[in-house]
C-alpha atoms as a PDB file:
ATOM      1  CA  UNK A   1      18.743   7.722  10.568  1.00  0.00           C
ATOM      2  CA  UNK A   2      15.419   7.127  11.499  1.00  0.00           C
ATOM      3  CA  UNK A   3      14.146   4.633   9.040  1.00  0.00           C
ATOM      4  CA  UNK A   4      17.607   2.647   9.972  1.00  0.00           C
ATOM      5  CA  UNK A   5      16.166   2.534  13.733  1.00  0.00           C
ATOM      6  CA  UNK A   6      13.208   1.468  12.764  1.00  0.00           C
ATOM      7  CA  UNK A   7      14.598  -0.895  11.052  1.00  0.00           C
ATOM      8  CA  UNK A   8      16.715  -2.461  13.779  1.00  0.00           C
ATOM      9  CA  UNK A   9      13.805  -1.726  16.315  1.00  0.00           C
ATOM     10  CA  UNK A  10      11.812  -4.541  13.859  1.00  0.00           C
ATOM     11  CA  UNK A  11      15.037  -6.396  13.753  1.00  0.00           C
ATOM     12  CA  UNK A  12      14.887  -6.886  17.499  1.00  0.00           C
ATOM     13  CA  UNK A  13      11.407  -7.447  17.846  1.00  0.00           C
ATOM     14  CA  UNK A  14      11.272 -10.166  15.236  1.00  0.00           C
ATOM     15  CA  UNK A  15      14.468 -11.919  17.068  1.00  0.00           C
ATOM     16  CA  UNK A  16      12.573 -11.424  20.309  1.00  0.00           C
ATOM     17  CA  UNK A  17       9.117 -13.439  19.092  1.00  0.00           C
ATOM     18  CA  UNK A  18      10.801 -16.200  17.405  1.00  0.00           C
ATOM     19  CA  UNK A  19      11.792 -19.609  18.856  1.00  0.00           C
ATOM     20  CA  UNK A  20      15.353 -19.655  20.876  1.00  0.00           C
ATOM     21  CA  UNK A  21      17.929 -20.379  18.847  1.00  0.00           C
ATOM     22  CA  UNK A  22      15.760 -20.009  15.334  1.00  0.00           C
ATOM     23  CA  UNK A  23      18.084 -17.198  13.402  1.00  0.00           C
ATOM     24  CA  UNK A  24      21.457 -19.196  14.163  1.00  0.00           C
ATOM     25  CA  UNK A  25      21.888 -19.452  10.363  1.00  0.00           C
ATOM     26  CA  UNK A  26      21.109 -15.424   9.813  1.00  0.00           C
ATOM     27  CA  UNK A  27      23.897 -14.718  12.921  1.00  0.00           C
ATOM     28  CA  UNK A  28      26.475 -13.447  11.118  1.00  0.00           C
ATOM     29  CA  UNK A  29      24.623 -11.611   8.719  1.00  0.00           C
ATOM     30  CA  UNK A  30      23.147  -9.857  11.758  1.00  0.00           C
ATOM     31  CA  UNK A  31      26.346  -9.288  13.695  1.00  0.00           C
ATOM     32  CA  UNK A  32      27.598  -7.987  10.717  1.00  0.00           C
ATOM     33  CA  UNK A  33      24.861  -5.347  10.023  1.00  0.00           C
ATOM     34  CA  UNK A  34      25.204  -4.592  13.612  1.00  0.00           C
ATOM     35  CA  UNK A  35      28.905  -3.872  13.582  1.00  0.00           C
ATOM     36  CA  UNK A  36      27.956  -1.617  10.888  1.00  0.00           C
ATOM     37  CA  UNK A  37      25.461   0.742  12.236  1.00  0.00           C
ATOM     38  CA  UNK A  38      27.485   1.123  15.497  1.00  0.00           C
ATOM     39  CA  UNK A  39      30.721   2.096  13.650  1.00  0.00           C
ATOM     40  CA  UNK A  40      29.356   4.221  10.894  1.00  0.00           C
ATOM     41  CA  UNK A  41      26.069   6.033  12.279  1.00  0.00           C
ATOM     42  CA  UNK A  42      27.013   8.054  15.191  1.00  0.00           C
ATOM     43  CA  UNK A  43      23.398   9.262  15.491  1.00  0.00           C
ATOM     44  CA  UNK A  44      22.731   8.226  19.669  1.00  0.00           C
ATOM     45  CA  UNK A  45      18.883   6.727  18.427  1.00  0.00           C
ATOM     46  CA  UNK A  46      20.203   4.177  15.919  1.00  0.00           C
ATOM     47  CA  UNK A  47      22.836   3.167  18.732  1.00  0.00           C
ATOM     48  CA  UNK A  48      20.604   2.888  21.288  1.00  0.00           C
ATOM     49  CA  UNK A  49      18.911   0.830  18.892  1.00  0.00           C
ATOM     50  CA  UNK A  50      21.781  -1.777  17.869  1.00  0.00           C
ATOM     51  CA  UNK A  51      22.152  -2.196  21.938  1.00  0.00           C
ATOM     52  CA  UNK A  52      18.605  -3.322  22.414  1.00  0.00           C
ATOM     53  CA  UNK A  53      19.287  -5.604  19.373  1.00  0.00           C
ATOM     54  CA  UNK A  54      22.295  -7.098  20.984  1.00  0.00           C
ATOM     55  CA  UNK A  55      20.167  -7.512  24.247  1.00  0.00           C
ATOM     56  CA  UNK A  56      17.667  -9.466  22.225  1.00  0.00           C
ATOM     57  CA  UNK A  57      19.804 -11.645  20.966  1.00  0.00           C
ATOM     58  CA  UNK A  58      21.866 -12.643  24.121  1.00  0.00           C
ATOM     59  CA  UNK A  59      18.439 -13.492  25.735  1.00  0.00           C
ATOM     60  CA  UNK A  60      17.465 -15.233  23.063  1.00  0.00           C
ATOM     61  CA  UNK A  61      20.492 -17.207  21.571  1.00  0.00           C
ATOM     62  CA  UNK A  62      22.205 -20.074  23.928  1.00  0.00           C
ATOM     63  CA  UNK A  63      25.302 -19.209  25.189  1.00  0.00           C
ATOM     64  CA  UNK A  64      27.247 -21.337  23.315  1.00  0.00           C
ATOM     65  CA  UNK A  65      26.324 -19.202  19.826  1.00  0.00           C
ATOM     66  CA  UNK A  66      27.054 -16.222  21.737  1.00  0.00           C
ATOM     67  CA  UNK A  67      30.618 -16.723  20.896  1.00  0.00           C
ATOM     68  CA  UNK A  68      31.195 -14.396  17.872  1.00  0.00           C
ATOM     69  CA  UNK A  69      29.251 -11.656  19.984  1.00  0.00           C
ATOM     70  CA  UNK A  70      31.982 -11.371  22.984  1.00  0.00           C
ATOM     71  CA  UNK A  71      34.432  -9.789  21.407  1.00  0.00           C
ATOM     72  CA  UNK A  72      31.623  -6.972  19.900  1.00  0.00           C
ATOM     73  CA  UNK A  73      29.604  -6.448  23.208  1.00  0.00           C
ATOM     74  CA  UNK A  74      33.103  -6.360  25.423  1.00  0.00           C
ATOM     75  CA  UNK A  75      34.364  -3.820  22.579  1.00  0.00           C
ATOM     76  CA  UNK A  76      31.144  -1.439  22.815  1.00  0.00           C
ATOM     77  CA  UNK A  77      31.205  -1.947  26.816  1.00  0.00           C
ATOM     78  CA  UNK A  78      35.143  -0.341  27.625  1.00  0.00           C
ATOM     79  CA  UNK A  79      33.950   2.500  24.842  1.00  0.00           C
ATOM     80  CA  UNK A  80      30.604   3.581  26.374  1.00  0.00           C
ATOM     81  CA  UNK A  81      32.947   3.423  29.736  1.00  0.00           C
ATOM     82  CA  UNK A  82      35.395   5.657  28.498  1.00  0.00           C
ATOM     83  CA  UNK A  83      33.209   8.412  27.065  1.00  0.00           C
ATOM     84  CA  UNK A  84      31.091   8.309  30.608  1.00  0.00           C
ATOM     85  CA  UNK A  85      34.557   8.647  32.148  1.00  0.00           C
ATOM     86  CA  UNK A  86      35.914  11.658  30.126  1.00  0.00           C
ATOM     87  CA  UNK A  87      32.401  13.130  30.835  1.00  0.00           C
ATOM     88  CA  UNK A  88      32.579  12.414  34.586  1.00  0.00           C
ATOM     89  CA  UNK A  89      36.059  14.235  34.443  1.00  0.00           C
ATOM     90  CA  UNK A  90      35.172  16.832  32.662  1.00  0.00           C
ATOM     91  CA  UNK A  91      32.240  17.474  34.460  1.00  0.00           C
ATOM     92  CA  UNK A  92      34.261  17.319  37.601  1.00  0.00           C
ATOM     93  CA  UNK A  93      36.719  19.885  36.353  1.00  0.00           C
ATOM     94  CA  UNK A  94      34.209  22.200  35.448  1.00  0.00           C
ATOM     95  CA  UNK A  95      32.919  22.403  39.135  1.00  0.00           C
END
């Protein structure tokens, strides 16, 4: 799990120091590795990890490119909701 974190941490930074709009052609390669880690590693640092990648690449991709990404980031969005909203509730019912 760790090396896999690492490995997107370099991901990000590497998408971060290049030139806006320079990985267009590596996209869905990247989305695709992305979807990956987020729906087979539960481990919280790897996801934490994939969402700073996905951060990265909305800053530095035009919005236009973004398409392909909506449907991923809107998906992972209503989830993390959820989960903070059965916590809230439980949390709640416990006091």
């Amino acid at each position: 799990m760790l090396l896999r974190s690492l490995n997107l941490r370099r991901l990000s930074y590497v998408l971060l120091t290049g030139e806006k709009n320079q990985f267009l052609t590596q996209l869905p390669t990247i989305q695709e590795k992305l979807v990956d880690a987020l729906r087979n590693v539960n481990a919280p640092i790897v996801q934490s990890e994939v969402y700073l990648c996905i951060r990265v690449l909305l800053c530095r991709l035009s919005p236009r490119n973004l398409t392909s990404f909506w449907p991923v980031v809107l998906t992972e969005l209503v989830s993390r909701l959820c989960h903070l909203e059965l916590r809230l509730a439980n949390f709640c019912y416990l006091q």
